[in-house]
PDB file of N, CA and C in Angstrom:
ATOM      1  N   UNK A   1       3.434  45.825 -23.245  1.00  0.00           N
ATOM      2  CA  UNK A   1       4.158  44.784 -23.918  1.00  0.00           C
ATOM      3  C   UNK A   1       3.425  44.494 -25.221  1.00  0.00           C
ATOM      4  N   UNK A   2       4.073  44.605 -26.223  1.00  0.00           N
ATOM      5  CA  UNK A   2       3.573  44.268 -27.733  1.00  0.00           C
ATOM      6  C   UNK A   2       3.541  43.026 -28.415  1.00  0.00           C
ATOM      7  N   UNK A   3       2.785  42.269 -28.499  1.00  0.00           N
ATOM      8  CA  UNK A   3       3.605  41.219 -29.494  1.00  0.00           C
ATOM      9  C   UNK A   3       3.778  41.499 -30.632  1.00  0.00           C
ATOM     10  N   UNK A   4       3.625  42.629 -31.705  1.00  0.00           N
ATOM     11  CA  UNK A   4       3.560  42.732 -32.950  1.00  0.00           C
ATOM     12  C   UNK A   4       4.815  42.457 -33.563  1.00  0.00           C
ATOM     13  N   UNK A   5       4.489  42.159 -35.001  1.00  0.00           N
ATOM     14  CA  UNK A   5       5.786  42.124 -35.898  1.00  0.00           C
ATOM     15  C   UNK A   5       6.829  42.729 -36.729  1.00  0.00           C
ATOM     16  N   UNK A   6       6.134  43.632 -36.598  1.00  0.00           N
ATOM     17  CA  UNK A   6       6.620  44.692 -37.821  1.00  0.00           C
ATOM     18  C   UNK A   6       7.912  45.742 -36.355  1.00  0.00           C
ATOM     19  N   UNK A   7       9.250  45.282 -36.620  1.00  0.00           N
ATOM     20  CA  UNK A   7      10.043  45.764 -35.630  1.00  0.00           C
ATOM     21  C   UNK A   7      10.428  47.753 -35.855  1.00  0.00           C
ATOM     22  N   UNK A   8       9.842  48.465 -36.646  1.00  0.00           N
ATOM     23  CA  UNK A   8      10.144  49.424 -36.692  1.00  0.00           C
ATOM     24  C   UNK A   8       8.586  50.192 -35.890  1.00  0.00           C
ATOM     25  N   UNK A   9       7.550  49.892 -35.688  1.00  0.00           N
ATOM     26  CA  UNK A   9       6.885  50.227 -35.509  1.00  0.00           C
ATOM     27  C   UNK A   9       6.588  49.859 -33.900  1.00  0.00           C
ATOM     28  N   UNK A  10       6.491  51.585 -33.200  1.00  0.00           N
ATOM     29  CA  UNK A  10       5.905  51.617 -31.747  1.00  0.00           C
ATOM     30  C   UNK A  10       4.453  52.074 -31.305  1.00  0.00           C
ATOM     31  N   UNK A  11       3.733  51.675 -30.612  1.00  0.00           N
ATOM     32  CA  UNK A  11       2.975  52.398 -30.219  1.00  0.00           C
ATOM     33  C   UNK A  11       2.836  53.131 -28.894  1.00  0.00           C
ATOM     34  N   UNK A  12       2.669  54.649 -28.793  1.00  0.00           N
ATOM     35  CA  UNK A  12       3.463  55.257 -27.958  1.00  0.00           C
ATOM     36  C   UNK A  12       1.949  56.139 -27.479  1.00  0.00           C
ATOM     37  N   UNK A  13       0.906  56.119 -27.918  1.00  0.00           N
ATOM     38  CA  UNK A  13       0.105  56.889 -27.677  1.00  0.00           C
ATOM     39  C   UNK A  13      -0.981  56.913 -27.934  1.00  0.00           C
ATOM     40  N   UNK A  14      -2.147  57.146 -27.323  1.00  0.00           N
ATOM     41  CA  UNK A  14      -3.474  56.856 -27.277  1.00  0.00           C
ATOM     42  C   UNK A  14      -4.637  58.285 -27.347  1.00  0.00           C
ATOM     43  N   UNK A  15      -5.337  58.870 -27.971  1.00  0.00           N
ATOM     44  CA  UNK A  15      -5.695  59.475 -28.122  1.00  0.00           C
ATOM     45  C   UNK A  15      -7.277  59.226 -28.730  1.00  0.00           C
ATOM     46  N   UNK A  16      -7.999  60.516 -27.923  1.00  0.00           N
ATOM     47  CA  UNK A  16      -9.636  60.732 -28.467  1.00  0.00           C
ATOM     48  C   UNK A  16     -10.287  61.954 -27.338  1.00  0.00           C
ATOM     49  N   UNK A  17     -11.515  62.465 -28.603  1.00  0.00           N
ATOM     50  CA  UNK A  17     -11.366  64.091 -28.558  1.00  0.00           C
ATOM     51  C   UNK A  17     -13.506  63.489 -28.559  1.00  0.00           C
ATOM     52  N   UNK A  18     -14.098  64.193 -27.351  1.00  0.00           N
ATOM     53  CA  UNK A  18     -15.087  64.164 -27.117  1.00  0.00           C
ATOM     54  C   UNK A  18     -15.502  65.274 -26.878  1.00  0.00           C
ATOM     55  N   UNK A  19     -16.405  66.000 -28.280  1.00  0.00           N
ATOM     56  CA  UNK A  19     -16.924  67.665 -27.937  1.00  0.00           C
ATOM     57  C   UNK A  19     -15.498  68.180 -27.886  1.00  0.00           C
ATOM     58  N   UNK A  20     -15.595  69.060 -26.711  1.00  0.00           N
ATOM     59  CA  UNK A  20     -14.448  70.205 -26.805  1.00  0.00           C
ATOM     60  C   UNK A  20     -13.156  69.319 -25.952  1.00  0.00           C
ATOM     61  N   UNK A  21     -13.453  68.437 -25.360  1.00  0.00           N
ATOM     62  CA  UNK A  21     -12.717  67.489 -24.661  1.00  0.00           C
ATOM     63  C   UNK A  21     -11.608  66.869 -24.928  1.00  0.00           C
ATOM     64  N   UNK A  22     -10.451  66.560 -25.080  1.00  0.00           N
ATOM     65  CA  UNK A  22      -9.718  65.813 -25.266  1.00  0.00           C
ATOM     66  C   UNK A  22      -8.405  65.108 -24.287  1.00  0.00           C
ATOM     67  N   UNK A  23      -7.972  63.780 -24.849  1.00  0.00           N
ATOM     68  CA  UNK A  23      -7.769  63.049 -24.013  1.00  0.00           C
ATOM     69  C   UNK A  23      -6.346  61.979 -24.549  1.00  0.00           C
ATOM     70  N   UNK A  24      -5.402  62.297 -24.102  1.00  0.00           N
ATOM     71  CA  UNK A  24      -4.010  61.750 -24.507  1.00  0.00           C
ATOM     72  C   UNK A  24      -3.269  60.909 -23.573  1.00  0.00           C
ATOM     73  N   UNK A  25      -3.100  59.830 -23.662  1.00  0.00           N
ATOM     74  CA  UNK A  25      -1.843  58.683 -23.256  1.00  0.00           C
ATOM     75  C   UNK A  25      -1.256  58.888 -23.701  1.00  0.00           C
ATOM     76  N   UNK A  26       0.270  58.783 -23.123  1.00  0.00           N
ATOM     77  CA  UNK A  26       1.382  58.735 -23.700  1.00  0.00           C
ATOM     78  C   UNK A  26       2.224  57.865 -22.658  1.00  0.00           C
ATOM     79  N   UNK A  27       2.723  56.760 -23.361  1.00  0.00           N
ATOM     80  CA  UNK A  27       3.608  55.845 -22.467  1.00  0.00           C
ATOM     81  C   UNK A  27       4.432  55.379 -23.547  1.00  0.00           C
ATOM     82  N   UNK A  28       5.411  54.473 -22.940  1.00  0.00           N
ATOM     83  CA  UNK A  28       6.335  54.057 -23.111  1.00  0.00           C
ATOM     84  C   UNK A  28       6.120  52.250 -23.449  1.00  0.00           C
ATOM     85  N   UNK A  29       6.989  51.670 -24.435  1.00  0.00           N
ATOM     86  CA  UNK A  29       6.439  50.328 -24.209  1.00  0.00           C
ATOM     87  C   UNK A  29       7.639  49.401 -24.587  1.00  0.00           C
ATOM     88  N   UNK A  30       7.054  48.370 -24.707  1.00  0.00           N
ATOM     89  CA  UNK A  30       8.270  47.690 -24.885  1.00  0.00           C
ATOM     90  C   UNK A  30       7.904  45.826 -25.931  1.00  0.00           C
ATOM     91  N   UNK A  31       8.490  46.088 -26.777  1.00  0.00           N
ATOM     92  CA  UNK A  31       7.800  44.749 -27.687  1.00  0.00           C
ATOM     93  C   UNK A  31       8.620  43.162 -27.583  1.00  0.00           C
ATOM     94  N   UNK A  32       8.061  42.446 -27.599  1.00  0.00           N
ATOM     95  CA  UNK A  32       8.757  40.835 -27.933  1.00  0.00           C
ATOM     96  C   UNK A  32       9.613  40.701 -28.615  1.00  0.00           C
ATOM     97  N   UNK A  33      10.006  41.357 -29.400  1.00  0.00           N
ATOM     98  CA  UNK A  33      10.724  41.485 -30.185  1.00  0.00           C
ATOM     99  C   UNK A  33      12.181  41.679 -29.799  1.00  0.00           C
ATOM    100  N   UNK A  34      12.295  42.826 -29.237  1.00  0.00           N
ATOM    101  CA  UNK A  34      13.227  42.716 -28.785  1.00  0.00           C
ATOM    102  C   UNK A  34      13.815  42.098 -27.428  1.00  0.00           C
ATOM    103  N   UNK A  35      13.269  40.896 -27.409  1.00  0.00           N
ATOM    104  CA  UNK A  35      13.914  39.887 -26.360  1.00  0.00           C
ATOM    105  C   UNK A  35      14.601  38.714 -27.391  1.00  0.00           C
ATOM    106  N   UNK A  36      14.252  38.945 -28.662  1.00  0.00           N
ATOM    107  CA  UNK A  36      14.439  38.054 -29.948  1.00  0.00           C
ATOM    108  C   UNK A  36      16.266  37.343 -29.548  1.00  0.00           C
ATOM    109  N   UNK A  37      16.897  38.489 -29.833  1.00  0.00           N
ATOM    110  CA  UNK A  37      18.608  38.081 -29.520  1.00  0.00           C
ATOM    111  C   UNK A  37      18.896  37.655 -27.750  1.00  0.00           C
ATOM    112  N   UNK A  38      18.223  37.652 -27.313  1.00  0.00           N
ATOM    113  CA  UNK A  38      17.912  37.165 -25.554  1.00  0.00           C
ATOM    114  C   UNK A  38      17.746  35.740 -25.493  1.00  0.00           C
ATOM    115  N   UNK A  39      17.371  34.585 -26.878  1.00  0.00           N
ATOM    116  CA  UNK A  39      16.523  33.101 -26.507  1.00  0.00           C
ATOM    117  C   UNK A  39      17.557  32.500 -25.641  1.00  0.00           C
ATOM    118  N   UNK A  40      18.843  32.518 -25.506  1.00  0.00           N
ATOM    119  CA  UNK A  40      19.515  31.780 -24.744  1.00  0.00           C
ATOM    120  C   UNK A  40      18.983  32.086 -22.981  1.00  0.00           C
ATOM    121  N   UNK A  41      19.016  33.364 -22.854  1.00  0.00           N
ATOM    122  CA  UNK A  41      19.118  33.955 -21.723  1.00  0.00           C
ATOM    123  C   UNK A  41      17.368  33.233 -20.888  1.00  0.00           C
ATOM    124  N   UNK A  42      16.531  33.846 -21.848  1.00  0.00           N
ATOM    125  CA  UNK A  42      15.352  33.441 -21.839  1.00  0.00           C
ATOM    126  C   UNK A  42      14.450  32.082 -21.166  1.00  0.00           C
ATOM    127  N   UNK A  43      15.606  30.757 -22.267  1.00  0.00           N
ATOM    128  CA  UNK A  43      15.693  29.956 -22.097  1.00  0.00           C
ATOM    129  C   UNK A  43      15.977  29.286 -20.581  1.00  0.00           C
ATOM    130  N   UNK A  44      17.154  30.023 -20.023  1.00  0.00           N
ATOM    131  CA  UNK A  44      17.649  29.534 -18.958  1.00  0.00           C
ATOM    132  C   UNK A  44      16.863  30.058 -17.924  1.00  0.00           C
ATOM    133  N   UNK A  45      15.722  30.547 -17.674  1.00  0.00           N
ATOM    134  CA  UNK A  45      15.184  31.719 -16.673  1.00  0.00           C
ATOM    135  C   UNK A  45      13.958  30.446 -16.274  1.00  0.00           C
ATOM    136  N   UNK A  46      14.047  30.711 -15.097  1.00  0.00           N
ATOM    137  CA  UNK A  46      12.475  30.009 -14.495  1.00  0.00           C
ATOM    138  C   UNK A  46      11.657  30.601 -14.184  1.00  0.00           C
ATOM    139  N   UNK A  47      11.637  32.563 -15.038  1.00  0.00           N
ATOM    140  CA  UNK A  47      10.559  33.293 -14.936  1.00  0.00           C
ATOM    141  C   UNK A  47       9.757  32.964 -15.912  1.00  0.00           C
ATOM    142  N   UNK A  48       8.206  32.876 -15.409  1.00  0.00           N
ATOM    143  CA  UNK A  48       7.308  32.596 -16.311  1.00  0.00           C
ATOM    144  C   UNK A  48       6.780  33.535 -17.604  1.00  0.00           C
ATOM    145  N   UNK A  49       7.584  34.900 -17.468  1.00  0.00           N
ATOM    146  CA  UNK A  49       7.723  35.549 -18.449  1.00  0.00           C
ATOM    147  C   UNK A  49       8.282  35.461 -19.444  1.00  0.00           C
ATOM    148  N   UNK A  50       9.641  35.144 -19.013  1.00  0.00           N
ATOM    149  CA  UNK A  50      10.594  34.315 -20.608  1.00  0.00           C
ATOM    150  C   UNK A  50       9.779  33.324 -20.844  1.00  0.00           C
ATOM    151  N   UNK A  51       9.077  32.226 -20.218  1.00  0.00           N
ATOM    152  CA  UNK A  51       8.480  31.009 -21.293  1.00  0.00           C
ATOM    153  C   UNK A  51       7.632  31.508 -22.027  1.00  0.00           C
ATOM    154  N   UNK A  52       6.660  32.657 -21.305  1.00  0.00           N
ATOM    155  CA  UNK A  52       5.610  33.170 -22.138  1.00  0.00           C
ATOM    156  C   UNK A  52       6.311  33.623 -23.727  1.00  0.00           C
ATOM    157  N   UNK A  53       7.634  34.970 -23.519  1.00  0.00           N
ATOM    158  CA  UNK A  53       8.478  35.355 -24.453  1.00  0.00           C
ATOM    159  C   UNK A  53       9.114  34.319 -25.381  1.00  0.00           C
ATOM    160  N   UNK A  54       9.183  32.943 -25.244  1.00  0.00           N
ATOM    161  CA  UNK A  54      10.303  32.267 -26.107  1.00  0.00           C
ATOM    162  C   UNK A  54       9.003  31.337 -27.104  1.00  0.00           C
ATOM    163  N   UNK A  55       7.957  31.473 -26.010  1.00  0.00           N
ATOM    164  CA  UNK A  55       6.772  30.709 -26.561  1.00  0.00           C
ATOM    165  C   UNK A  55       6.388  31.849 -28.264  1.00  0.00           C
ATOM    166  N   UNK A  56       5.787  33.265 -27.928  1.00  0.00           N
ATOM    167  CA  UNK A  56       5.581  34.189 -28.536  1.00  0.00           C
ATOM    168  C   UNK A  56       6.666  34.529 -29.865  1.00  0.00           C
ATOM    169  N   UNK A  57       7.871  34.119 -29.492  1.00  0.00           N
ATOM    170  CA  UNK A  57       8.923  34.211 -30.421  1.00  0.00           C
ATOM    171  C   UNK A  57       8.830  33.371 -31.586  1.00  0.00           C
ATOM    172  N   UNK A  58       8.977  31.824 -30.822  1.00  0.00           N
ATOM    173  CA  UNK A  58       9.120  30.767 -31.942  1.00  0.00           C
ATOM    174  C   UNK A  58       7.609  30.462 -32.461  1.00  0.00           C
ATOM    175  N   UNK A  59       6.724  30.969 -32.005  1.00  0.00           N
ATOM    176  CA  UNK A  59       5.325  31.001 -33.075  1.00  0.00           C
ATOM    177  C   UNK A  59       5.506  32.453 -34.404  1.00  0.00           C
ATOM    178  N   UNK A  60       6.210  33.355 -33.931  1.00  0.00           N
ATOM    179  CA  UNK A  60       5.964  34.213 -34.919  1.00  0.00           C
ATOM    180  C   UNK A  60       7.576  33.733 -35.874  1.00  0.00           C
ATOM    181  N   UNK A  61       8.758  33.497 -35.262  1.00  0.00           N
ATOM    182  CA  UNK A  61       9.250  32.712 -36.296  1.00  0.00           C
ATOM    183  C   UNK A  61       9.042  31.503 -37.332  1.00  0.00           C
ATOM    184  N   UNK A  62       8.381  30.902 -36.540  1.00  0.00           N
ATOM    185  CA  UNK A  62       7.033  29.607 -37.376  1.00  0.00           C
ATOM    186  C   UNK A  62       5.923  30.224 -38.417  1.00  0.00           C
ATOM    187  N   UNK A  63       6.119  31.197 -38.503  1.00  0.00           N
ATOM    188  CA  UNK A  63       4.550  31.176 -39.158  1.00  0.00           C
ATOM    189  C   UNK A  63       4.165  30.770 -40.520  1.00  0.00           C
ATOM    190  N   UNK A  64       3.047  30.127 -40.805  1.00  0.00           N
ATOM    191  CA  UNK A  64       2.621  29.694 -41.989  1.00  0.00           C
ATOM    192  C   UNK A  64       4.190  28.475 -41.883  1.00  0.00           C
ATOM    193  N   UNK A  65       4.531  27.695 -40.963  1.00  0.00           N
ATOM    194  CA  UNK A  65       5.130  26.994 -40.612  1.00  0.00           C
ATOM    195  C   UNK A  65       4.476  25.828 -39.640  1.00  0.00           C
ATOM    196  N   UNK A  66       3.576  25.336 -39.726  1.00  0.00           N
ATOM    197  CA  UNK A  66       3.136  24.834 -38.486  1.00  0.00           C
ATOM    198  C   UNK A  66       3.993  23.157 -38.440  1.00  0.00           C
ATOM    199  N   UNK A  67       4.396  22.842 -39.159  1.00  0.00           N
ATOM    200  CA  UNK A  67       5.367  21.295 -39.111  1.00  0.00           C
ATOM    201  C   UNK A  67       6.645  21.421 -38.144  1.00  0.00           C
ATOM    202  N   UNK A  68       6.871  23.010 -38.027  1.00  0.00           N
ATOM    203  CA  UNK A  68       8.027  23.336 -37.541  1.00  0.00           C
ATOM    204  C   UNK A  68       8.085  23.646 -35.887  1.00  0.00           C
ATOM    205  N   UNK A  69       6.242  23.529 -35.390  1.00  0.00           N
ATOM    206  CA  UNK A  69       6.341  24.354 -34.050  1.00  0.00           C
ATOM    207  C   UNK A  69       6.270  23.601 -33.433  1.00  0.00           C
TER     208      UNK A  69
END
């Protein structure tokens, strides 16, 4: 799970090469972001994951906003 901002950008893979060694992750992920068009849904959920998500949302919509959070 990502919180980052920049919505075109994934990170999909992890990599490092020790001596002749090397060593690759590759997964799948999934960012905050796109729960963005979800706040209604979010909202209504008594999973503690959406509060975490709606919390994470309206701080990065706030930012350099703090009168607003």
């Amino acid at each position: 799970m990502l919180g980052e901002e920049r919505p075109d950008w994934r990170f999909t893979e992890y990599c490092y090469e020790i001596l002749v060694t090397r060593v690759l992750l590759e997964f799948s992920n999934v960012k905050l972001l796109d729960y963005e068009q979800r706040s209604p849904e979010l909202e209504a959920s008594s999973n503690s994951f959406a509060a975490m998500a709606i919390a994470h949302l309206k701080t990065q919509s706030t930012h350099q906003q703090p009168q607003e959070r």
